[in-house]
C-alpha atoms as a PDB file:
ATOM      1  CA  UNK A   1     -25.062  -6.129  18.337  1.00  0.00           C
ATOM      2  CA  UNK A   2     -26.148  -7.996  14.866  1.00  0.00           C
ATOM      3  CA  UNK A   3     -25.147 -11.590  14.514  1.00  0.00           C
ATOM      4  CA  UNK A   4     -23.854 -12.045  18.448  1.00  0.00           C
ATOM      5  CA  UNK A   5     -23.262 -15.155  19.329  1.00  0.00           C
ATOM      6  CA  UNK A   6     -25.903 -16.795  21.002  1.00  0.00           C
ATOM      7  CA  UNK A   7     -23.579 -18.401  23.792  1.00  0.00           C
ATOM      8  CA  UNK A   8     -21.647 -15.407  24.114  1.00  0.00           C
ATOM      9  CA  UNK A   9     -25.442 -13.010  24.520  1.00  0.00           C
ATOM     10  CA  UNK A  10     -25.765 -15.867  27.157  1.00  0.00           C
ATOM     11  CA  UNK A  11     -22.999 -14.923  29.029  1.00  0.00           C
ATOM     12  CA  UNK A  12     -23.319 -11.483  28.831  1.00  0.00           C
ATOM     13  CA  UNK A  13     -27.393 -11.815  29.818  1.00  0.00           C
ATOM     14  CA  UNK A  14     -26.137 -13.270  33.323  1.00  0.00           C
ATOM     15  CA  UNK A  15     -24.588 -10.105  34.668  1.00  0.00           C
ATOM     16  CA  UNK A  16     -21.451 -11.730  35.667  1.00  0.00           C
ATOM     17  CA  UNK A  17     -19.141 -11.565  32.827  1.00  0.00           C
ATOM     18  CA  UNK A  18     -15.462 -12.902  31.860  1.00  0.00           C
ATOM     19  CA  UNK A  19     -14.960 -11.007  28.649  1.00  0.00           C
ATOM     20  CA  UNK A  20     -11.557  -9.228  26.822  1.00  0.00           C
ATOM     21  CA  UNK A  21     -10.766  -7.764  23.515  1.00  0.00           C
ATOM     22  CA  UNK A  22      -8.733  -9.347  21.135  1.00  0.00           C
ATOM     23  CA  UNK A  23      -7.154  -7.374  18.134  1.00  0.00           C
ATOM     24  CA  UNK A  24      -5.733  -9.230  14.746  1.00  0.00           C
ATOM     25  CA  UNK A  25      -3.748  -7.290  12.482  1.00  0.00           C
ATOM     26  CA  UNK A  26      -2.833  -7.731   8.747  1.00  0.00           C
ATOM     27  CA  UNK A  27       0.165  -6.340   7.330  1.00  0.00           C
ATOM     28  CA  UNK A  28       0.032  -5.719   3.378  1.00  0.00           C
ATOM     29  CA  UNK A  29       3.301  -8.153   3.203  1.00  0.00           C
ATOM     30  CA  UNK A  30       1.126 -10.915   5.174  1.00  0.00           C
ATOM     31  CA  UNK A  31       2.657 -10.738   8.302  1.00  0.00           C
ATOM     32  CA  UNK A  32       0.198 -10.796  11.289  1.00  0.00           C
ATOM     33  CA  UNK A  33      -0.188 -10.194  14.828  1.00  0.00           C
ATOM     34  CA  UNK A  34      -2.606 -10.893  17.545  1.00  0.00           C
ATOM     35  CA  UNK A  35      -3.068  -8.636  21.010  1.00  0.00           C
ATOM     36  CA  UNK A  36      -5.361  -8.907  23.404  1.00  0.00           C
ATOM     37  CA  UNK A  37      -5.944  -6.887  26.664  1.00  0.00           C
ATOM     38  CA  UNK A  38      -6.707  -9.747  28.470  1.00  0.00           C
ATOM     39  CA  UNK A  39      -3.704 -10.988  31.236  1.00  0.00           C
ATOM     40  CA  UNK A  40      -3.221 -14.061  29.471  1.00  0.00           C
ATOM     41  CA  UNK A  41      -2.780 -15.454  25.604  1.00  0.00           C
ATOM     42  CA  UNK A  42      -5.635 -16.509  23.381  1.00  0.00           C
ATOM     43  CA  UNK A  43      -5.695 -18.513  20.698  1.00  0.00           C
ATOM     44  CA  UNK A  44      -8.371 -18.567  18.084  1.00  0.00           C
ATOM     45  CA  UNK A  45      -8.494 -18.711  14.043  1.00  0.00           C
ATOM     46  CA  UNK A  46      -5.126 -19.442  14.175  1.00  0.00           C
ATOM     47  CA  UNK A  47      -3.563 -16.900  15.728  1.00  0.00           C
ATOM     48  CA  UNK A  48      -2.264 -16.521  19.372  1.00  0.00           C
ATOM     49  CA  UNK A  49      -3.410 -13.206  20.616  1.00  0.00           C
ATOM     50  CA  UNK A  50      -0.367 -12.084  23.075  1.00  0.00           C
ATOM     51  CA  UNK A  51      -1.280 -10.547  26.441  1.00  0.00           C
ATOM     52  CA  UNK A  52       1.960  -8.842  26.906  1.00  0.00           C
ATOM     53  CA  UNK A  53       2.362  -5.833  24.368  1.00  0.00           C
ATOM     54  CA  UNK A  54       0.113  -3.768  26.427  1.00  0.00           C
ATOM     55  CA  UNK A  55      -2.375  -2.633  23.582  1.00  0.00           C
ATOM     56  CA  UNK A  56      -5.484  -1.371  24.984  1.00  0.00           C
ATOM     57  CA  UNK A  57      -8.448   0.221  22.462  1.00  0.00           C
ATOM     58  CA  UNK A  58     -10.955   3.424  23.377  1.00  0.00           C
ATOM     59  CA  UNK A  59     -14.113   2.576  22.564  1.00  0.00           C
ATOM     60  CA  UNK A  60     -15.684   2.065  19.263  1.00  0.00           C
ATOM     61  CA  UNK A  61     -17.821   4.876  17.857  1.00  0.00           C
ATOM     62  CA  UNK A  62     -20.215   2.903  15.247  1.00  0.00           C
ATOM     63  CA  UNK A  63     -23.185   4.157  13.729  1.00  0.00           C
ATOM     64  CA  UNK A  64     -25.639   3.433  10.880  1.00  0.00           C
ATOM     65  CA  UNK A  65     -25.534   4.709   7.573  1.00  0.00           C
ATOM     66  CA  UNK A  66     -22.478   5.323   5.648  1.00  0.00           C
ATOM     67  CA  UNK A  67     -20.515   7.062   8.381  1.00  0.00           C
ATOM     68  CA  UNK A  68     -16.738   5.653   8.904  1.00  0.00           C
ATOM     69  CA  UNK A  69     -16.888   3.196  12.211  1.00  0.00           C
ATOM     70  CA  UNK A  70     -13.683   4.507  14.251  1.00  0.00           C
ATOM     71  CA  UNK A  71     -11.596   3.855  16.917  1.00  0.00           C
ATOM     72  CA  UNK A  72      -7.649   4.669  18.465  1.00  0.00           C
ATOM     73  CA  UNK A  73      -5.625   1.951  19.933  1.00  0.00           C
ATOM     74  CA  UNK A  74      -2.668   2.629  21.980  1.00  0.00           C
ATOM     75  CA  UNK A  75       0.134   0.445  23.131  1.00  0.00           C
ATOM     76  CA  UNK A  76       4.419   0.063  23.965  1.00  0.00           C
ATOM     77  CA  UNK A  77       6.847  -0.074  20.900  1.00  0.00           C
ATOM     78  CA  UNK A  78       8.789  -3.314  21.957  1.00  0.00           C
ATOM     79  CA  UNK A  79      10.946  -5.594  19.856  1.00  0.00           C
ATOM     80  CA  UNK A  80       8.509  -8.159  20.496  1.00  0.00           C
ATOM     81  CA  UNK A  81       5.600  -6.394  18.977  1.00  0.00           C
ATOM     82  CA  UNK A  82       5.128  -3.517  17.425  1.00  0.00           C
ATOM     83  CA  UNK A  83       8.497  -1.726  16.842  1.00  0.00           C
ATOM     84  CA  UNK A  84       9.073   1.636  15.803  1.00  0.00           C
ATOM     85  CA  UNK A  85      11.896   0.828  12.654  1.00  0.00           C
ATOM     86  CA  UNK A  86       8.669  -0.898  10.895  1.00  0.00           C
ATOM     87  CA  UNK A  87       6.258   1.605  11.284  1.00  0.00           C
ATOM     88  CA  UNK A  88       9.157   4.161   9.874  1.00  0.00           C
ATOM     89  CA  UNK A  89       9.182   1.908   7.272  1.00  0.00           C
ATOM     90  CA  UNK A  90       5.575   2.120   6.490  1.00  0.00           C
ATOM     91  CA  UNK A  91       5.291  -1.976   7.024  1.00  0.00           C
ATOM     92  CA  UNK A  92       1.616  -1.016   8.882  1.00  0.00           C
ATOM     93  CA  UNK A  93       0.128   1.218   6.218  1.00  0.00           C
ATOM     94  CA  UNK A  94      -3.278   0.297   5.657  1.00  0.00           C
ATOM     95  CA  UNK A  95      -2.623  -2.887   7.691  1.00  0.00           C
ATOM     96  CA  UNK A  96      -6.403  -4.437   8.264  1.00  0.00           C
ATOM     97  CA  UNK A  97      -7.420  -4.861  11.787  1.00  0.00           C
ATOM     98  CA  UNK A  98     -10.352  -6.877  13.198  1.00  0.00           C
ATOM     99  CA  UNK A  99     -11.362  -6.271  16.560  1.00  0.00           C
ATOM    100  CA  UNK A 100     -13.931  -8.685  18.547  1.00  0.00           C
ATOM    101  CA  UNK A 101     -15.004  -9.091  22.137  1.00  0.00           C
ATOM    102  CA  UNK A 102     -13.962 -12.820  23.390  1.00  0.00           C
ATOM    103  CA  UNK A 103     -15.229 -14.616  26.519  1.00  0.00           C
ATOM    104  CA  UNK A 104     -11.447 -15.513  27.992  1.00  0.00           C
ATOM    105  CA  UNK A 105     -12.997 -18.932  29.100  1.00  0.00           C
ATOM    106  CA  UNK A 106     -14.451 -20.180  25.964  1.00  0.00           C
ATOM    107  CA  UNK A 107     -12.984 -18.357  22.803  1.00  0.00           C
ATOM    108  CA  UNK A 108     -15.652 -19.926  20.672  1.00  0.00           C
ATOM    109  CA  UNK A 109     -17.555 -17.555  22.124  1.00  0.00           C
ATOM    110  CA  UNK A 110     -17.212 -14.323  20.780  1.00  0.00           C
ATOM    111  CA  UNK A 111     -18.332 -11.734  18.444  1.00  0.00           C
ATOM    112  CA  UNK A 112     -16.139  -9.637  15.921  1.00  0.00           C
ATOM    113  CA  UNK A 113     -17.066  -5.529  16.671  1.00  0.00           C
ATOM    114  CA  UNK A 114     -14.967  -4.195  14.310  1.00  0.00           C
ATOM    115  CA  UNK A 115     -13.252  -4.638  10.742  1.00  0.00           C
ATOM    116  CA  UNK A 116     -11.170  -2.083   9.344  1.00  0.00           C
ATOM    117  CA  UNK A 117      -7.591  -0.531   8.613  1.00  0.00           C
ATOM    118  CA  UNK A 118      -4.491   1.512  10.490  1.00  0.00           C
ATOM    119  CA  UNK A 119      -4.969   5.381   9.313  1.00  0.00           C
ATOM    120  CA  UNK A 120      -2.905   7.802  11.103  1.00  0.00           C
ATOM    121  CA  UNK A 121      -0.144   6.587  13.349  1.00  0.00           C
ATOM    122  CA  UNK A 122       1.769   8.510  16.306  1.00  0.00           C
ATOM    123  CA  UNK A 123       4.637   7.702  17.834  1.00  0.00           C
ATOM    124  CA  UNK A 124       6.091   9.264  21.361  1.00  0.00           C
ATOM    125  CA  UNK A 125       7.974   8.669  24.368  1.00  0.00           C
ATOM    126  CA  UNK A 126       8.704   4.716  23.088  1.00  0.00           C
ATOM    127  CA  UNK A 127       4.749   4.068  22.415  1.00  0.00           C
ATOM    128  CA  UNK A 128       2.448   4.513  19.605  1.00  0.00           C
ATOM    129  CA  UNK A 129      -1.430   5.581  19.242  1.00  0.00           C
ATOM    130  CA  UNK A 130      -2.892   4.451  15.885  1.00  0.00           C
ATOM    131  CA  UNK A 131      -6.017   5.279  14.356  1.00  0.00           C
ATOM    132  CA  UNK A 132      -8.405   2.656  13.032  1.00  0.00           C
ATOM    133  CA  UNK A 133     -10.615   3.268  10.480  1.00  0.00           C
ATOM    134  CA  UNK A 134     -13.912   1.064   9.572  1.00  0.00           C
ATOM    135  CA  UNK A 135     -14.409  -0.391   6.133  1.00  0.00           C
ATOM    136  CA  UNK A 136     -16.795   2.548   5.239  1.00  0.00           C
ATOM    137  CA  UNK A 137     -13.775   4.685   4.796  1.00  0.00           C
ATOM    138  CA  UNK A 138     -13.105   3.663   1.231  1.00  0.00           C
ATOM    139  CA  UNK A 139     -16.073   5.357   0.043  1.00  0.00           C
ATOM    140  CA  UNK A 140     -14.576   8.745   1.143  1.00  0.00           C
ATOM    141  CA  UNK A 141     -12.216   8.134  -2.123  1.00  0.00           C
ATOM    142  CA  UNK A 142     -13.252   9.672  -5.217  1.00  0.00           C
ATOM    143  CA  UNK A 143     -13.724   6.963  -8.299  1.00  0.00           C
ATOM    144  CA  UNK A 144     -13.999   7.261 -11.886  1.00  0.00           C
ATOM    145  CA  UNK A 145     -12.862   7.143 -15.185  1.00  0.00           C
ATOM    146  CA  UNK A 146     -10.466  10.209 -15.968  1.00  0.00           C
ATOM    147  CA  UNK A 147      -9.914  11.776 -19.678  1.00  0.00           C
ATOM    148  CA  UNK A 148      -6.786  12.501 -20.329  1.00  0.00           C
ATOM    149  CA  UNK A 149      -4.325  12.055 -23.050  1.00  0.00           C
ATOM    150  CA  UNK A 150      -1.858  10.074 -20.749  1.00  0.00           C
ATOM    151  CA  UNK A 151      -2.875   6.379 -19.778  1.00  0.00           C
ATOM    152  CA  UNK A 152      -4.415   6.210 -16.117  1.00  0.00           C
ATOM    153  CA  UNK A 153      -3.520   2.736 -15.681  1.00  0.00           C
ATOM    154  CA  UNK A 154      -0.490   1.579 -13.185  1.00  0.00           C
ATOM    155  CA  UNK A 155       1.569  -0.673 -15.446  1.00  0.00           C
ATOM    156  CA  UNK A 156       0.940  -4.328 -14.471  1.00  0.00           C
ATOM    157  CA  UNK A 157      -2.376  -3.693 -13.273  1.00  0.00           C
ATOM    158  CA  UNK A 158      -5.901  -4.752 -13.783  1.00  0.00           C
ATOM    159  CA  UNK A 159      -6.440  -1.599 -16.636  1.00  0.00           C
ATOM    160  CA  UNK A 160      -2.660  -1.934 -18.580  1.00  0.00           C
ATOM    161  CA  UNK A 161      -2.944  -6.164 -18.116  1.00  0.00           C
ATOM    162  CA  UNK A 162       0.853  -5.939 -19.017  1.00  0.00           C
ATOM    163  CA  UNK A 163       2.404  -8.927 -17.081  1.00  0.00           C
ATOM    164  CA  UNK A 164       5.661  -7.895 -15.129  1.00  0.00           C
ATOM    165  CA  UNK A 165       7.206 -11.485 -15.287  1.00  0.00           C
ATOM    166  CA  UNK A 166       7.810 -10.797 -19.263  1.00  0.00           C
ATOM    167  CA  UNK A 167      11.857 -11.620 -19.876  1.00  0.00           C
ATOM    168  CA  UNK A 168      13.619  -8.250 -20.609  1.00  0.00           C
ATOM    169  CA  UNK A 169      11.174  -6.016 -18.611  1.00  0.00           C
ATOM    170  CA  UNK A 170      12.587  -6.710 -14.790  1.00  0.00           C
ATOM    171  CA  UNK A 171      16.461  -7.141 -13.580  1.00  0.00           C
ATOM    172  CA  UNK A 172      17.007  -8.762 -10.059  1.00  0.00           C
ATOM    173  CA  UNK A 173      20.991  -7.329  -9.015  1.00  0.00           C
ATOM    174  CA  UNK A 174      22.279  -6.848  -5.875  1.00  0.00           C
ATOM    175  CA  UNK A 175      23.389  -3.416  -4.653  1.00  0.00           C
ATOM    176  CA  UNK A 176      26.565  -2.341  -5.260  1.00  0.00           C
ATOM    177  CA  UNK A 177      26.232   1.077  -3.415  1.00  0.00           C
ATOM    178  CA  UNK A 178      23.778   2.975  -1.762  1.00  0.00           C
ATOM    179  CA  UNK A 179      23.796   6.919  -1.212  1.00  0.00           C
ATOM    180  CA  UNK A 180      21.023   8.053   1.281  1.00  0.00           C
ATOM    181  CA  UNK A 181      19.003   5.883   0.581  1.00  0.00           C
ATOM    182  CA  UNK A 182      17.537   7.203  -2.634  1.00  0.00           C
ATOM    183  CA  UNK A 183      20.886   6.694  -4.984  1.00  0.00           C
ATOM    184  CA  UNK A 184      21.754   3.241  -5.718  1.00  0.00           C
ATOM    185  CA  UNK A 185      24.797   1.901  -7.860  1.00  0.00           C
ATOM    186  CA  UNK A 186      25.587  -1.442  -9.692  1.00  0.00           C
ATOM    187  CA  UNK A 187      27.785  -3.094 -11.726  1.00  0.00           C
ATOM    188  CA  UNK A 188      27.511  -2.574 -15.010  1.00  0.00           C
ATOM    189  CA  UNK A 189      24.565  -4.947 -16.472  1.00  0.00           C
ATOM    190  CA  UNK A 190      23.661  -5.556 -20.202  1.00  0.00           C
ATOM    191  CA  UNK A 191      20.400  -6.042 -22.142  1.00  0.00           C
ATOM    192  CA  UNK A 192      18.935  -2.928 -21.040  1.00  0.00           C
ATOM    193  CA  UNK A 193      19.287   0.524 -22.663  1.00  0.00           C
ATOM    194  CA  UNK A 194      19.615   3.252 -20.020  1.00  0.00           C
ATOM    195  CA  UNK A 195      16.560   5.244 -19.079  1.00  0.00           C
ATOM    196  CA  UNK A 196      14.670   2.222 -19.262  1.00  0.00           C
ATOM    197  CA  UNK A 197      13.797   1.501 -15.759  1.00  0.00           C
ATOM    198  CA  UNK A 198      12.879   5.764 -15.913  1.00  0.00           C
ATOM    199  CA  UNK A 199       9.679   6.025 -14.368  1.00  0.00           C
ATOM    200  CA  UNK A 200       9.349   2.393 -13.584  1.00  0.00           C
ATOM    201  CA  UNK A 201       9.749   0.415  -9.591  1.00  0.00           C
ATOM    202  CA  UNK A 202      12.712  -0.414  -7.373  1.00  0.00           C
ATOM    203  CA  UNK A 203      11.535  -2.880  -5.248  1.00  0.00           C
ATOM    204  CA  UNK A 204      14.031  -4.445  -2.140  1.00  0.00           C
ATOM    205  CA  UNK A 205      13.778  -8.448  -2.097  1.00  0.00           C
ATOM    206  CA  UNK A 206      16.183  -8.837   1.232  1.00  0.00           C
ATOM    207  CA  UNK A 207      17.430  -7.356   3.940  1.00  0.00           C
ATOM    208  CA  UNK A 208      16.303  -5.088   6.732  1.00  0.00           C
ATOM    209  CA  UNK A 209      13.838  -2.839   3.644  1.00  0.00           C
ATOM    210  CA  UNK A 210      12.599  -6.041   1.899  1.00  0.00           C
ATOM    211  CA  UNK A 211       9.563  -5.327   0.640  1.00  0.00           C
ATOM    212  CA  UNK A 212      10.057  -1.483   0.181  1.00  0.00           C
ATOM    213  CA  UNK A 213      10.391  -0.149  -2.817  1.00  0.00           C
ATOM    214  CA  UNK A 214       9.994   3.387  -4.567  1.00  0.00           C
ATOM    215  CA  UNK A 215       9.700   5.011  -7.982  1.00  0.00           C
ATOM    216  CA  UNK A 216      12.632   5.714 -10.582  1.00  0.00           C
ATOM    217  CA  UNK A 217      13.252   9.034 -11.426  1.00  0.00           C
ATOM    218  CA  UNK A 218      16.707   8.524 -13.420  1.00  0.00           C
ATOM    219  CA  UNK A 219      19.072   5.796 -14.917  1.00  0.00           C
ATOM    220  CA  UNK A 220      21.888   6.309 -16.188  1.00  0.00           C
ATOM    221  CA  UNK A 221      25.917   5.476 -16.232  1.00  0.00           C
ATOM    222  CA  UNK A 222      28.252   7.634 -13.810  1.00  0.00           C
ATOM    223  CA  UNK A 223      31.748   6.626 -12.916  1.00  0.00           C
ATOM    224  CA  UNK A 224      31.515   3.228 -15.009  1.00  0.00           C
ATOM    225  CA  UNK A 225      28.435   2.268 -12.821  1.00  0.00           C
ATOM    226  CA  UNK A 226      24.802   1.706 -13.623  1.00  0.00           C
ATOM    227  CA  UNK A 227      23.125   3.918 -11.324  1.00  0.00           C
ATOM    228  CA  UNK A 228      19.679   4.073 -10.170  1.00  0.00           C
ATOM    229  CA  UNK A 229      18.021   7.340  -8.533  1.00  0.00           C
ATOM    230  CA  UNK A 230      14.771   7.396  -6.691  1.00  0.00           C
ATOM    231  CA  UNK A 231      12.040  10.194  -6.201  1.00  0.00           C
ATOM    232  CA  UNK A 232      12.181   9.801  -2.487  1.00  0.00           C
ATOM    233  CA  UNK A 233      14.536   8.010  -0.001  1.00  0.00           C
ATOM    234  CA  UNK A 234      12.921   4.540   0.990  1.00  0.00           C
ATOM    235  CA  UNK A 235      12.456   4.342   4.532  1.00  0.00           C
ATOM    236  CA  UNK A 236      14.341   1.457   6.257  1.00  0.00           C
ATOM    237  CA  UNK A 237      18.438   1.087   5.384  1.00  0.00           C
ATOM    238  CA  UNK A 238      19.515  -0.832   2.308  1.00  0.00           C
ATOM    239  CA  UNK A 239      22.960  -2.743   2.430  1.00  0.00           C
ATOM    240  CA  UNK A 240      25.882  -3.604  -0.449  1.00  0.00           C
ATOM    241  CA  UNK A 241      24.825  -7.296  -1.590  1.00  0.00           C
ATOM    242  CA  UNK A 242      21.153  -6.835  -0.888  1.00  0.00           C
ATOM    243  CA  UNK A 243      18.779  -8.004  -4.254  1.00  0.00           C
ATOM    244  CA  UNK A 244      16.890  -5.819  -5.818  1.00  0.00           C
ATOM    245  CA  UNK A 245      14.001  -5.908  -8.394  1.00  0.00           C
ATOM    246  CA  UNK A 246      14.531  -3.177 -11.077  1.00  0.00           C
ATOM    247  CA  UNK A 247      11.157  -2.806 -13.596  1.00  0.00           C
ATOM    248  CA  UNK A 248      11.090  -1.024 -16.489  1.00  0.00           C
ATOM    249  CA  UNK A 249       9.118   2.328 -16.338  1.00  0.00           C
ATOM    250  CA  UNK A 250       6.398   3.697 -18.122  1.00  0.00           C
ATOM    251  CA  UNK A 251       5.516   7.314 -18.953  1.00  0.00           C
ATOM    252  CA  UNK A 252       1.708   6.736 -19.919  1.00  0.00           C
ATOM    253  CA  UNK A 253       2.863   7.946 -23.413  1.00  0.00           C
ATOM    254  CA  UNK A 254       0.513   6.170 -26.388  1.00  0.00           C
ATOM    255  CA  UNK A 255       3.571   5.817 -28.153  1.00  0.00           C
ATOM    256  CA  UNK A 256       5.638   3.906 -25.218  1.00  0.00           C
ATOM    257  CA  UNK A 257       3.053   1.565 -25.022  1.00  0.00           C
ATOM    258  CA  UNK A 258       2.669   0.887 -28.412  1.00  0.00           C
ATOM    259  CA  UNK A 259       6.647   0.513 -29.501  1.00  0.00           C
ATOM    260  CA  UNK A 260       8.250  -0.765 -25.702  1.00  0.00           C
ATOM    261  CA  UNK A 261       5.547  -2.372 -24.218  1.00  0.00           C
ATOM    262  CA  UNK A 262       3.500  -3.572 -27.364  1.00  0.00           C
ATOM    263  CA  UNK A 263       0.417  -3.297 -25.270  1.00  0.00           C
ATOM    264  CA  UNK A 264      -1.561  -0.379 -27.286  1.00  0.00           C
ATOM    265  CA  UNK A 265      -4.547  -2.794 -27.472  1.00  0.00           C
ATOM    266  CA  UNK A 266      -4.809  -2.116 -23.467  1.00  0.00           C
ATOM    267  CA  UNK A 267      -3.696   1.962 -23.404  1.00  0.00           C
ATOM    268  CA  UNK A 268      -5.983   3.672 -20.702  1.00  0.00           C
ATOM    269  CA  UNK A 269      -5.397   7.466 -22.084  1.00  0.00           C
ATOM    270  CA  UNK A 270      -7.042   9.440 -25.074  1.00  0.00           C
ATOM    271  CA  UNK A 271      -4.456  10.302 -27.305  1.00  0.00           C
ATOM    272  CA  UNK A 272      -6.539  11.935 -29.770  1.00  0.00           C
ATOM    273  CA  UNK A 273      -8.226  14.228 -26.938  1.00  0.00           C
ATOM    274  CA  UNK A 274      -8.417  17.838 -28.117  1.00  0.00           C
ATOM    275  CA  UNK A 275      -6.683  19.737 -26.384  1.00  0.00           C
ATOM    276  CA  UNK A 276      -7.369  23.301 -24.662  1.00  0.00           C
ATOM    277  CA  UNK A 277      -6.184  25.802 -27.468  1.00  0.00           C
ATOM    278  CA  UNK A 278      -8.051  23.692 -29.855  1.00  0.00           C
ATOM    279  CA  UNK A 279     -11.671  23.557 -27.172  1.00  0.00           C
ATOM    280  CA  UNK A 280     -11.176  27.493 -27.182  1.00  0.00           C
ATOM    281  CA  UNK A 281     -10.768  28.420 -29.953  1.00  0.00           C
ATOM    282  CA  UNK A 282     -12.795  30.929 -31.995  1.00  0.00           C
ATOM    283  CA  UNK A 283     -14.253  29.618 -35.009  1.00  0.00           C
ATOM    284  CA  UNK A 284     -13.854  32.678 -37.269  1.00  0.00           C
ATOM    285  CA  UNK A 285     -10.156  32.241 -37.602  1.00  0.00           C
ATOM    286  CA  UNK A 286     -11.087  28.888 -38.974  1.00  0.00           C
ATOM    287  CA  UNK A 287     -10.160  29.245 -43.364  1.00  0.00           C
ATOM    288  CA  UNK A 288     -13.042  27.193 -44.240  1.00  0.00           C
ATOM    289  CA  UNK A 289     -16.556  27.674 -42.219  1.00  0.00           C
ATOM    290  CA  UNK A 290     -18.470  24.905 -44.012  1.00  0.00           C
ATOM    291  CA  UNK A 291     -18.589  22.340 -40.408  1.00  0.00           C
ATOM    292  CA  UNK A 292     -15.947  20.168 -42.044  1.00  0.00           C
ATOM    293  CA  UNK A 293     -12.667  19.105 -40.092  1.00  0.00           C
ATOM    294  CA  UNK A 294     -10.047  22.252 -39.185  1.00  0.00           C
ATOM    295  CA  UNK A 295      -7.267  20.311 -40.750  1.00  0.00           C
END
């Protein structure tokens, strides 16, 4: 094992051993949680690794090269812990987990085995099994530039630079009504045309979904109401009076950024691509064959 610990390889050298596993895990919304399968707490870079969610780990399958480090751990779905209306709610979705192996008498002495993130999660009979997935996985996502005439960018992010706190771009309101989930209603607001949180992010600041949030597919008026309808249901329950963060959408048009964002200077798409009639074309139609432009 690279980089052990030398008082830990100590310990392990004398054949008599008091060792556990300790797991850490990182939600995306900051939250985190320590296990261990030890039969007592730890406590070490400021976390408290509990002893009593009964998480064990198989063993972790590592190899050189570029091949993804993985692993399964398995534990109870308890209030306490891990509980199944979160991971329903997609709260552990690419949470990062770091696995080491700890000497339960001196935690200073320990070495970290493993550093990655939750894949695939399964749930049964009131326990889960998650996969973990090494840090070697991200290179089994294709990158790269793509040429299109739409922008590729994700409005507010490191390509489109367009900053989300700009007045007249985001409305916090709380819910007035909520219809499966997906169809939400508010009192009428003003200073925002409708359709212009089409295409844009509902995103739940309270309550038992805080933190969720989905992607507008309509606003409009119905009934007197402004009324917001998402692509897909969000996955925990949303109640009357919770806040919500409404931001105005973007269709990746050139002329939407240009005229409602004023952001052209940062537009991630090709408007002037050709297109496919005009790459297949055959040039003997063309009226003038002298290698000028076809306008």
């Amino acid at each position: 094992m690279s980089g052990l610990n030398a008082a830990l390889h100590a310990h392990l050298q004398t054949g008599v051993t008091t060792t556990c596993r300790a797991w850490a895990l990182t939600r995306k919304d900051g939250t985190v949680l320590g296990f261990t399968d030890h039969d007592g707490p730890l406590f070490f870079d400021g976390i408290t690794f509990r002893a009593d969610t009964g998480l064990s780990a198989l063993a972790i399958q590592q190899t050189t090269g570029l091949s993804v480090d993985n692993t399964e751990a398995l534990g109870a779905l308890s209030d306490a812990s891990i509980r199944e209306e979160d991971i329903e709610a997609g709260r552990y979705d690419g949470a990062e987990i770091r696995a080491w192996l700890v000497n339960w008498q001196d935690a200073a002495q320990r070495h970290l085995q493993f550093r990655g993130t939750i894949g695939e999660l399964r749930r049964s009979g009131g326990a889960f099994e998650a996969e973990l997935r090494g840090l070697t996985e991200a290179l089994n996502r294709p990158l790269g530039r793509v040429y299109q005439k739409p922008c590729s960018a994700v409005l507010g992010d490191g390509g489109c630079r367009f900053d989300m706190q700009t007045s007249g771009y985001v409305k916090e309101v709380p819910a007035a009504q909520i219809n499966e989930r997906r169809i939400f209603h508010f009192v009428p607001f003003g200073g925002f045309d409708t359709g212009w949180f089409q295409h844009g992010r509902l995103i739940v600041l309270d309550g038992a979904a805080k933190g969720l949030s989905g992607v507008i597919k309509r606003d409009g008026l119905a009934g007197g109401q402004r009324v917001i309808e998402l692509w897909h249901p969000l996955r925990a329950d949303v109640s009357a009076g919770d806040r919500l963060r409404l931001e105005a959408g973007c269709d990746k048009r050139a002329a939407t950024c240009r005229l409602k964002f004023q952001n052209f200077v940062n537009f991630q798409g090709f408007p002037d691509i050709p297109g496919d009639d005009w790459s297949i074309s055959d040039p003997s139609k063309a009226g003038s064959l002298n290698g000028g432009s076809r306008r």
